[in-house]
C-alpha atoms as a PDB file:
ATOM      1  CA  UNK A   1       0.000   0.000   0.000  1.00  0.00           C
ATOM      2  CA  UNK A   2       1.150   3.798  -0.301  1.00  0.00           C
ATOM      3  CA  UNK A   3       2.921   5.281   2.129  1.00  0.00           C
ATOM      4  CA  UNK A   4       1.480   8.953   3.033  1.00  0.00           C
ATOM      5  CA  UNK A   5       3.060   9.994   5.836  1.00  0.00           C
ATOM      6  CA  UNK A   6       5.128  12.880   5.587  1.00  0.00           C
ATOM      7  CA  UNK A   7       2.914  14.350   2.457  1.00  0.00           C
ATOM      8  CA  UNK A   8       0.158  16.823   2.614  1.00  0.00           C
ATOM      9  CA  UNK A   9      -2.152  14.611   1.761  1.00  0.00           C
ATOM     10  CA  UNK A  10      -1.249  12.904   5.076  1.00  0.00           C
ATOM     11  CA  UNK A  11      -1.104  15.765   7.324  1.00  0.00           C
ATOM     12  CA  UNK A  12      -4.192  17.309   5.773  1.00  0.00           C
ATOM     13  CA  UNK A  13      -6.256  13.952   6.659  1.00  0.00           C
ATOM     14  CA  UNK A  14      -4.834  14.191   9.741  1.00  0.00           C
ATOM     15  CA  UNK A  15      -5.695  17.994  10.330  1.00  0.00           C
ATOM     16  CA  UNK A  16      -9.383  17.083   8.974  1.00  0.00           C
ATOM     17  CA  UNK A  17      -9.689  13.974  11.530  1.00  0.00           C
ATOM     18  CA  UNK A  18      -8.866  15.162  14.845  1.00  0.00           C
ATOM     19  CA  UNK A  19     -10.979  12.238  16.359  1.00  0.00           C
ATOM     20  CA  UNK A  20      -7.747  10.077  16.052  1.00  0.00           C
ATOM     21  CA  UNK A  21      -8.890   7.819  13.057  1.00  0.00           C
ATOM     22  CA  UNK A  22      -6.195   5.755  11.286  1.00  0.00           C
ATOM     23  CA  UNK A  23      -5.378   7.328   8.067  1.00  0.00           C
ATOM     24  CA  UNK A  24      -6.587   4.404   6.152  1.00  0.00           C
ATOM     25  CA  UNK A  25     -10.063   4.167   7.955  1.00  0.00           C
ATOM     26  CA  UNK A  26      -9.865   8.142   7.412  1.00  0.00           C
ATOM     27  CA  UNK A  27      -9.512   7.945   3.613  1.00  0.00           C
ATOM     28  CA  UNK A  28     -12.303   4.917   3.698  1.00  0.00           C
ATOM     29  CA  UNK A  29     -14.882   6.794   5.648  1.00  0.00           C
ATOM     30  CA  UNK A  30     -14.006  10.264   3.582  1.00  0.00           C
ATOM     31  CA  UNK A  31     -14.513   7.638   0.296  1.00  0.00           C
ATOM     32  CA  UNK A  32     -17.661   6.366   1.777  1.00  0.00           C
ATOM     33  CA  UNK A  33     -19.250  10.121   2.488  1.00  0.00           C
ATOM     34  CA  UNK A  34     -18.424  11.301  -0.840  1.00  0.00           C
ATOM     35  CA  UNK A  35     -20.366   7.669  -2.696  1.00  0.00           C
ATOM     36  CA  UNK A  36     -23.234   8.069   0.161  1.00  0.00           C
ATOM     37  CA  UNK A  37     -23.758  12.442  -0.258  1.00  0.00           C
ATOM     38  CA  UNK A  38     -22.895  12.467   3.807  1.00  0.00           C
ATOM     39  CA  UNK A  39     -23.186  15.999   5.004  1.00  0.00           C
ATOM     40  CA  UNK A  40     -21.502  18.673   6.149  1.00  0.00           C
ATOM     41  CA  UNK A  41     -17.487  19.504   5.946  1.00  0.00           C
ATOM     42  CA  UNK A  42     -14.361  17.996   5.231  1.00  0.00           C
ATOM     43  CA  UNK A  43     -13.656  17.006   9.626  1.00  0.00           C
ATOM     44  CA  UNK A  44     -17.641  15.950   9.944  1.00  0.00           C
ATOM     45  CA  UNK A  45     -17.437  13.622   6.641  1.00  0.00           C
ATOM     46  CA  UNK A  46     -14.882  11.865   7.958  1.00  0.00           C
ATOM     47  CA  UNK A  47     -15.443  11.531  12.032  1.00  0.00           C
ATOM     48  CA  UNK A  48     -18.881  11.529  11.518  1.00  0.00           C
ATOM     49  CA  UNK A  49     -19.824   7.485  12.622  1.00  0.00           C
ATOM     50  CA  UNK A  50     -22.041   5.385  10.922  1.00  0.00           C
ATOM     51  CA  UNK A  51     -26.131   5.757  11.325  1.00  0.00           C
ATOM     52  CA  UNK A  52     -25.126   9.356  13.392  1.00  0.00           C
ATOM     53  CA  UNK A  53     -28.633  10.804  13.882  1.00  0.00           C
ATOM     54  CA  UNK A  54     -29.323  13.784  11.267  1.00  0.00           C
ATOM     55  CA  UNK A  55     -30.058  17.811  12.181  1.00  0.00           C
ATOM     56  CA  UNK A  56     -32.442  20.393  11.036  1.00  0.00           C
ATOM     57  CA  UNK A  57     -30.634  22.350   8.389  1.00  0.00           C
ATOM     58  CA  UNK A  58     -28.155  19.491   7.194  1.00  0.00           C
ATOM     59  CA  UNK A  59     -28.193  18.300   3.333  1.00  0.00           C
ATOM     60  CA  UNK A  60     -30.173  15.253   3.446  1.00  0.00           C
ATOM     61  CA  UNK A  61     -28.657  12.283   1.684  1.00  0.00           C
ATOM     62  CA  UNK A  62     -28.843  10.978  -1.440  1.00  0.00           C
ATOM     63  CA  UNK A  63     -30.345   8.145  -2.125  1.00  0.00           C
ATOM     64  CA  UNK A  64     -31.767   5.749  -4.935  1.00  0.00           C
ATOM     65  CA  UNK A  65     -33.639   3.107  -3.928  1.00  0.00           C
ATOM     66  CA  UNK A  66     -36.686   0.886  -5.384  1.00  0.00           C
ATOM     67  CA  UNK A  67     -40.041   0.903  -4.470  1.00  0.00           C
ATOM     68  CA  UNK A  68     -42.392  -2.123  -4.513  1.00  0.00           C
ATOM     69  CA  UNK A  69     -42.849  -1.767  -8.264  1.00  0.00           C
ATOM     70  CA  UNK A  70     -39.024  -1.677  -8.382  1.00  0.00           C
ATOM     71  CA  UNK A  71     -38.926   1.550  -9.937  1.00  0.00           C
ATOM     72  CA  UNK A  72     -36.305   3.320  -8.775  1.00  0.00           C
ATOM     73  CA  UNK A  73     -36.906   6.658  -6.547  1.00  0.00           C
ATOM     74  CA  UNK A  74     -34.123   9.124  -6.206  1.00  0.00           C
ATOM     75  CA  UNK A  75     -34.332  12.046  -3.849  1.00  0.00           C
ATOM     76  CA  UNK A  76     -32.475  15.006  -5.878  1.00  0.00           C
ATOM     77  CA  UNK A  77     -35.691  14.078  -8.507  1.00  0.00           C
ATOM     78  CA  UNK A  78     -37.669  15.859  -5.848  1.00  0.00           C
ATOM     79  CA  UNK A  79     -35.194  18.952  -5.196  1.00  0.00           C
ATOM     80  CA  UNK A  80     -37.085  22.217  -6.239  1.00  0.00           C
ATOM     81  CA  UNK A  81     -40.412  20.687  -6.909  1.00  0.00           C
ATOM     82  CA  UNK A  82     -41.696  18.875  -3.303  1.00  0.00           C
ATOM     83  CA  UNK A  83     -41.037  17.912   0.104  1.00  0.00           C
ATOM     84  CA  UNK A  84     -39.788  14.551   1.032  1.00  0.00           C
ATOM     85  CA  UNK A  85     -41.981  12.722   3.996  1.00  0.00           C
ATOM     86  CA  UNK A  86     -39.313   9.804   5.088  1.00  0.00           C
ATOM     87  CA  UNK A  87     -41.308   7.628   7.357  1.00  0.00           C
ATOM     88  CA  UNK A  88     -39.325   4.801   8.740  1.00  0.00           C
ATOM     89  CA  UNK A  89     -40.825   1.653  10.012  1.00  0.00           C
ATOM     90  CA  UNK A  90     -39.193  -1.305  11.446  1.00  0.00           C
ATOM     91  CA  UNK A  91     -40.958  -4.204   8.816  1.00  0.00           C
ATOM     92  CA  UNK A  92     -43.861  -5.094   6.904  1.00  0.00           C
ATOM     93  CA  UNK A  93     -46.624  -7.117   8.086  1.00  0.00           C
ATOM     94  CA  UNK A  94     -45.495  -6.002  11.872  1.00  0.00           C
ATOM     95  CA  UNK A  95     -48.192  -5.070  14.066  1.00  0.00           C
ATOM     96  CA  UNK A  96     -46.775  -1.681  15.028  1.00  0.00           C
ATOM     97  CA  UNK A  97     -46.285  -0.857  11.575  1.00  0.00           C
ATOM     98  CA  UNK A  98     -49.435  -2.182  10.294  1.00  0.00           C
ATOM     99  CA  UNK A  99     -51.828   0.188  12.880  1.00  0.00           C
ATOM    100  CA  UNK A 100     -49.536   2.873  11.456  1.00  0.00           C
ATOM    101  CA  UNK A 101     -50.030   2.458   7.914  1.00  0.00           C
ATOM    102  CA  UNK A 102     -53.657   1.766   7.832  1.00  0.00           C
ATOM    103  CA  UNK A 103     -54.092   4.911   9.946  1.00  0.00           C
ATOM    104  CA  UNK A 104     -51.838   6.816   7.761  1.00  0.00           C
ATOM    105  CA  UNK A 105     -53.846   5.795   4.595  1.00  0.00           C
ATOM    106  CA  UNK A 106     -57.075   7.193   4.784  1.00  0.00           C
ATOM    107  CA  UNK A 107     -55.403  10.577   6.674  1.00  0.00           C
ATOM    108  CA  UNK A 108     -52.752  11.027   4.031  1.00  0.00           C
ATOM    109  CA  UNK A 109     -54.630  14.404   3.047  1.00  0.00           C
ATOM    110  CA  UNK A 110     -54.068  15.488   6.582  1.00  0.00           C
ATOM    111  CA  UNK A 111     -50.869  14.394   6.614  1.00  0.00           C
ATOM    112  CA  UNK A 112     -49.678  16.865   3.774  1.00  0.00           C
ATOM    113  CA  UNK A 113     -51.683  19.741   5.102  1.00  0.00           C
ATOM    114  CA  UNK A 114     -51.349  22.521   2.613  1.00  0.00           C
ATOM    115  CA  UNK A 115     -47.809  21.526   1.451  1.00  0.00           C
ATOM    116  CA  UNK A 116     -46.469  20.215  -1.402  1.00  0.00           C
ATOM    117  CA  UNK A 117     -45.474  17.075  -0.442  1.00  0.00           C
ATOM    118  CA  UNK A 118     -44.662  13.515  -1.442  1.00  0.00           C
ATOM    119  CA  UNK A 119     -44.766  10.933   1.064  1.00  0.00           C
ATOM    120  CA  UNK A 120     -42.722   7.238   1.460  1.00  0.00           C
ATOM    121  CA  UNK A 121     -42.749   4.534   3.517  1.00  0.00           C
ATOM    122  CA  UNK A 122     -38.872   3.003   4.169  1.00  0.00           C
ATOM    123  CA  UNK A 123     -37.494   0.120   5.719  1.00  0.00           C
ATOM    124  CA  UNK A 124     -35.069  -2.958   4.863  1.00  0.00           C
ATOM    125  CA  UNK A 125     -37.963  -5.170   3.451  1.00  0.00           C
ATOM    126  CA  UNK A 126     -37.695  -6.224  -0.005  1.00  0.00           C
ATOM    127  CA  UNK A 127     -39.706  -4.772  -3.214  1.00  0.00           C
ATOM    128  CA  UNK A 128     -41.726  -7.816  -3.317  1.00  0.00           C
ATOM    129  CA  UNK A 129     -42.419  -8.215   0.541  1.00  0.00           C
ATOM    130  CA  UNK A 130     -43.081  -3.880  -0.324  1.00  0.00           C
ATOM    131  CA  UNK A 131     -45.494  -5.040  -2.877  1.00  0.00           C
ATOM    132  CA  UNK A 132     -47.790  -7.753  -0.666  1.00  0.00           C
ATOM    133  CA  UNK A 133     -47.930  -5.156   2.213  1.00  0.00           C
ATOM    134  CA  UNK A 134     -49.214  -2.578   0.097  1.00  0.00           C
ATOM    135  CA  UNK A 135     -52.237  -4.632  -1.791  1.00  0.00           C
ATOM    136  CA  UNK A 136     -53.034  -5.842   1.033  1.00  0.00           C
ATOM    137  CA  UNK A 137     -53.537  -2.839   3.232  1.00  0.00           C
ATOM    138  CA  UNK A 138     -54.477  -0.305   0.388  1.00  0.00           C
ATOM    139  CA  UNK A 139     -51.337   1.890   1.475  1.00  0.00           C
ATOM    140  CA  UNK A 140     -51.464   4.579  -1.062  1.00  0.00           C
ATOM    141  CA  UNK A 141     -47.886   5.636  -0.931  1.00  0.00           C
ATOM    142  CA  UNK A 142     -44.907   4.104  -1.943  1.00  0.00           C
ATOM    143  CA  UNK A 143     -42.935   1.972  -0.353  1.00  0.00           C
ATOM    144  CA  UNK A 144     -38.855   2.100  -0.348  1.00  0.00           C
ATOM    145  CA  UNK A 145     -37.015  -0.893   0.017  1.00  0.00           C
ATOM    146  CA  UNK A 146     -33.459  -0.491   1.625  1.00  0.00           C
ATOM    147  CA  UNK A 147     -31.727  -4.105   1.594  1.00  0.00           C
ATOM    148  CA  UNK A 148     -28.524  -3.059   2.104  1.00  0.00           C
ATOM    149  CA  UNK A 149     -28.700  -0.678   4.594  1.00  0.00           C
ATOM    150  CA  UNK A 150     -27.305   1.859   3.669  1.00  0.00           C
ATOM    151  CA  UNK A 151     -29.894   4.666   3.179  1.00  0.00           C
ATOM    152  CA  UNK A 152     -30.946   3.803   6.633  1.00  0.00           C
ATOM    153  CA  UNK A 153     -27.472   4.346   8.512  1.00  0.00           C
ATOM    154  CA  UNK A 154     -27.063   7.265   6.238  1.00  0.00           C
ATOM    155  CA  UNK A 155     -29.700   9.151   8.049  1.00  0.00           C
ATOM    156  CA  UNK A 156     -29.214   7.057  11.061  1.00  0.00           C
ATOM    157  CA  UNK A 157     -32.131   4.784  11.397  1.00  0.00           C
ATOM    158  CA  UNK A 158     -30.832   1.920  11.532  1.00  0.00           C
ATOM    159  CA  UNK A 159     -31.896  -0.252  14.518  1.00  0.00           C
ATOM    160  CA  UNK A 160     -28.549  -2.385  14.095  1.00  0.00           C
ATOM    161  CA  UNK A 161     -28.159  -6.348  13.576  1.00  0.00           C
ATOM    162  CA  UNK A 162     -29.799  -7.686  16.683  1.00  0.00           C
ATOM    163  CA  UNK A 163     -32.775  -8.909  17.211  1.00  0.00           C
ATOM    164  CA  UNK A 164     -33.553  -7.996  13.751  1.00  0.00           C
ATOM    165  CA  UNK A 165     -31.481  -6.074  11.820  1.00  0.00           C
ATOM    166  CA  UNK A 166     -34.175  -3.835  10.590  1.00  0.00           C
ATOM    167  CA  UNK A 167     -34.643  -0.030  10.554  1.00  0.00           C
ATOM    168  CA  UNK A 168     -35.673   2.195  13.623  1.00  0.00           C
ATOM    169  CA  UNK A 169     -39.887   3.749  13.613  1.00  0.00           C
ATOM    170  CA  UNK A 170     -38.682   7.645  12.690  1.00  0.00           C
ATOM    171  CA  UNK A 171     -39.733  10.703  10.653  1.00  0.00           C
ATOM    172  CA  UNK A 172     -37.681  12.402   8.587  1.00  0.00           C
ATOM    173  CA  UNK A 173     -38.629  15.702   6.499  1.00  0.00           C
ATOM    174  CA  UNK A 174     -36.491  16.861   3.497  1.00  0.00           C
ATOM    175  CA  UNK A 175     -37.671  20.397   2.313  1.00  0.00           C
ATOM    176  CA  UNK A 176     -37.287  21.488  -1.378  1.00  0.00           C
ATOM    177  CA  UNK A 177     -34.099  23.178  -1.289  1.00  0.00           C
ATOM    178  CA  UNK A 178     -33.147  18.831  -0.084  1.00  0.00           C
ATOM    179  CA  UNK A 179     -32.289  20.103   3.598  1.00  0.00           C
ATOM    180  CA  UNK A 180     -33.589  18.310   6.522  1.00  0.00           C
ATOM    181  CA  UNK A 181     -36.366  19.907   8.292  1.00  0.00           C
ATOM    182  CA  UNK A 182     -37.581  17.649  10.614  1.00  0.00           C
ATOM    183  CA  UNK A 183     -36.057  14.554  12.142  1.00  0.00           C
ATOM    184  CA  UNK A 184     -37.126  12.593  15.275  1.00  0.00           C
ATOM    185  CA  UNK A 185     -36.796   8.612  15.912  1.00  0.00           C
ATOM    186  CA  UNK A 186     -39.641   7.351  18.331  1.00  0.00           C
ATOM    187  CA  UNK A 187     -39.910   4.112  20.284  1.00  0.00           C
ATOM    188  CA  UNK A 188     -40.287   1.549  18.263  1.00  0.00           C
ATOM    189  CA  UNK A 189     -43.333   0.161  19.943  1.00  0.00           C
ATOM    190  CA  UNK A 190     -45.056   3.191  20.133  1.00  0.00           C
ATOM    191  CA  UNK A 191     -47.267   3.854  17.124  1.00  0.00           C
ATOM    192  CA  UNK A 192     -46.922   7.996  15.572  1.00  0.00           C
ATOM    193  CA  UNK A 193     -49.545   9.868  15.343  1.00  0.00           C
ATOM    194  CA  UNK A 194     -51.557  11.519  12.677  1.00  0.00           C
ATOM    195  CA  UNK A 195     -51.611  15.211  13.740  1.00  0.00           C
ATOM    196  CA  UNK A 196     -47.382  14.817  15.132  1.00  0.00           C
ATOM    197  CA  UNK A 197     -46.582  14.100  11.155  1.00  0.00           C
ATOM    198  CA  UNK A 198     -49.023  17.062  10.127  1.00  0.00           C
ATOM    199  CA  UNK A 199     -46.981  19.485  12.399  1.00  0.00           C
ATOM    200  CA  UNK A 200     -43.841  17.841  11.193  1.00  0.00           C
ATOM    201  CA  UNK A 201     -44.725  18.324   7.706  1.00  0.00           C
ATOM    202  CA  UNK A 202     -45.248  21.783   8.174  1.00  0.00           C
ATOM    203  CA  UNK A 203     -42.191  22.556   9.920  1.00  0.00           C
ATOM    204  CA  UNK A 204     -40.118  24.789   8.214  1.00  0.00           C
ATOM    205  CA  UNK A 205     -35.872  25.331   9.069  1.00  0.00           C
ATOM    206  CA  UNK A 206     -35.442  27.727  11.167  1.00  0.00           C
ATOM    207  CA  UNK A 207     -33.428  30.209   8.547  1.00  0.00           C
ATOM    208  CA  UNK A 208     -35.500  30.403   6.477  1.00  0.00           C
ATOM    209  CA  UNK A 209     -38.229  31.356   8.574  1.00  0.00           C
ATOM    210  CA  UNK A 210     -35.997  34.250   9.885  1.00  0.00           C
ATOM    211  CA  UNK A 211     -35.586  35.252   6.224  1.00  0.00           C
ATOM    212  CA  UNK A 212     -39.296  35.131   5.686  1.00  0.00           C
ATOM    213  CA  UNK A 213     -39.702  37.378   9.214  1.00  0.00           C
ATOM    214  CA  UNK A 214     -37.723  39.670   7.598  1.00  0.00           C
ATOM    215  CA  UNK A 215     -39.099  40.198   4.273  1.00  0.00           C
ATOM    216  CA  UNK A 216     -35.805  38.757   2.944  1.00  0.00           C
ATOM    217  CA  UNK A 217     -34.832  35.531   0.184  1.00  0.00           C
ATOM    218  CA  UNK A 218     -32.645  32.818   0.564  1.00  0.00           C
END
């Protein structure tokens, strides 16, 4: 393997990583933020750890995945145009998530409020598994299948390998301008509620809300 010690390259990685990483899990996670659209600078790409919970006002990441048509969904498709509802759930067919999706349903209206919004369910269930859940329960949103993982520990819901290496129950908001506005991971026994993802929805980040108070554009 190359040798970088001594060489700018080195002392810059070591400048940007003052959490102590070896240089060659530095240059792996920096390699990994830049593939998964990780947020925020040089130092937070790179000490940032895996499935690190997300703030209001961060880029949210990019992601591609397949819904239970396996058509493929990409967020940055939605930049400019809508909001991005990102409601994580643990599994299909799971009681929990069952309640929540047949409540969801038939409020969906209510959900999006007066905003321009598109709404998806996500979790680590397959496209076909996706597919079943959906007829069967009349969910009228899609459904985002995230087999690998990775979208999930990229905004930090991931619930880990054990018991069931599945995702966390969480709500995540992306605004148009593809910044988080909203993120909060509940328990995941604990079924959300109709009128919490309505206020969620409606949240908007704090700056721009201070450029609105002020009669001023982003």
């Amino acid at each position: 393997s190359l040798d970088y010690s001594g060489s700018r390259i080195y002392d810059a990685l070591l400048e940007a990583c003052p959490c102590g990483a070896p240089l060659n899990e530095a240059k792996n996670r920096l390699a990994a933020s830049r593939r998964d659209g990780r947020p925020g600078s040089l130092n937070e790409r790179i000490c940032m750890p895996e499935n690190a919970p997300l703030k209001s006002g961060q880029p949210a990441p990019e992601f591609e995945l397949m819904n239970q048509s396996k058509e493929k969904v990409k967020l940055s498709d939605f930049r400019g145009k809508k909001k991005v509802v990102l409601l994580f759930y643990p599994m299909d067919f799971s009681p929990v998530c069952t309640t929540e999706h047949c409540t969801f349903g038939p409020q969906l209206g209510n959900i999006k409020g007066r905003e321009d919004a598109v709404v998806f369910g996500v979790s680590c269930d397959s496209p076909f598994s996706h597919d079943a859940y959906k007829k069967q329960y009349n969910i009228p949103y899609d459904l985002l299948s995230d087999p690998t993982r990775k979208m999930a520990k990229a905004y930090g819901m991931w619930a880990g390998e054990e018991p069931y290496n599945c995702t966390k129950r969480g709500t995540v908001v992306v605004d148009k301008d593809g910044k988080i506005s909203f993120y909060q991971e509940v328990a995941m026994r604990e079924p959300r509620k109709v009128e919490d993802l309505s206020k969620a929805v409606a949240i908007e980040i704090a700056e721009e809300n201070r450029d609105h108070e002020f009669g001023q554009s982003v």
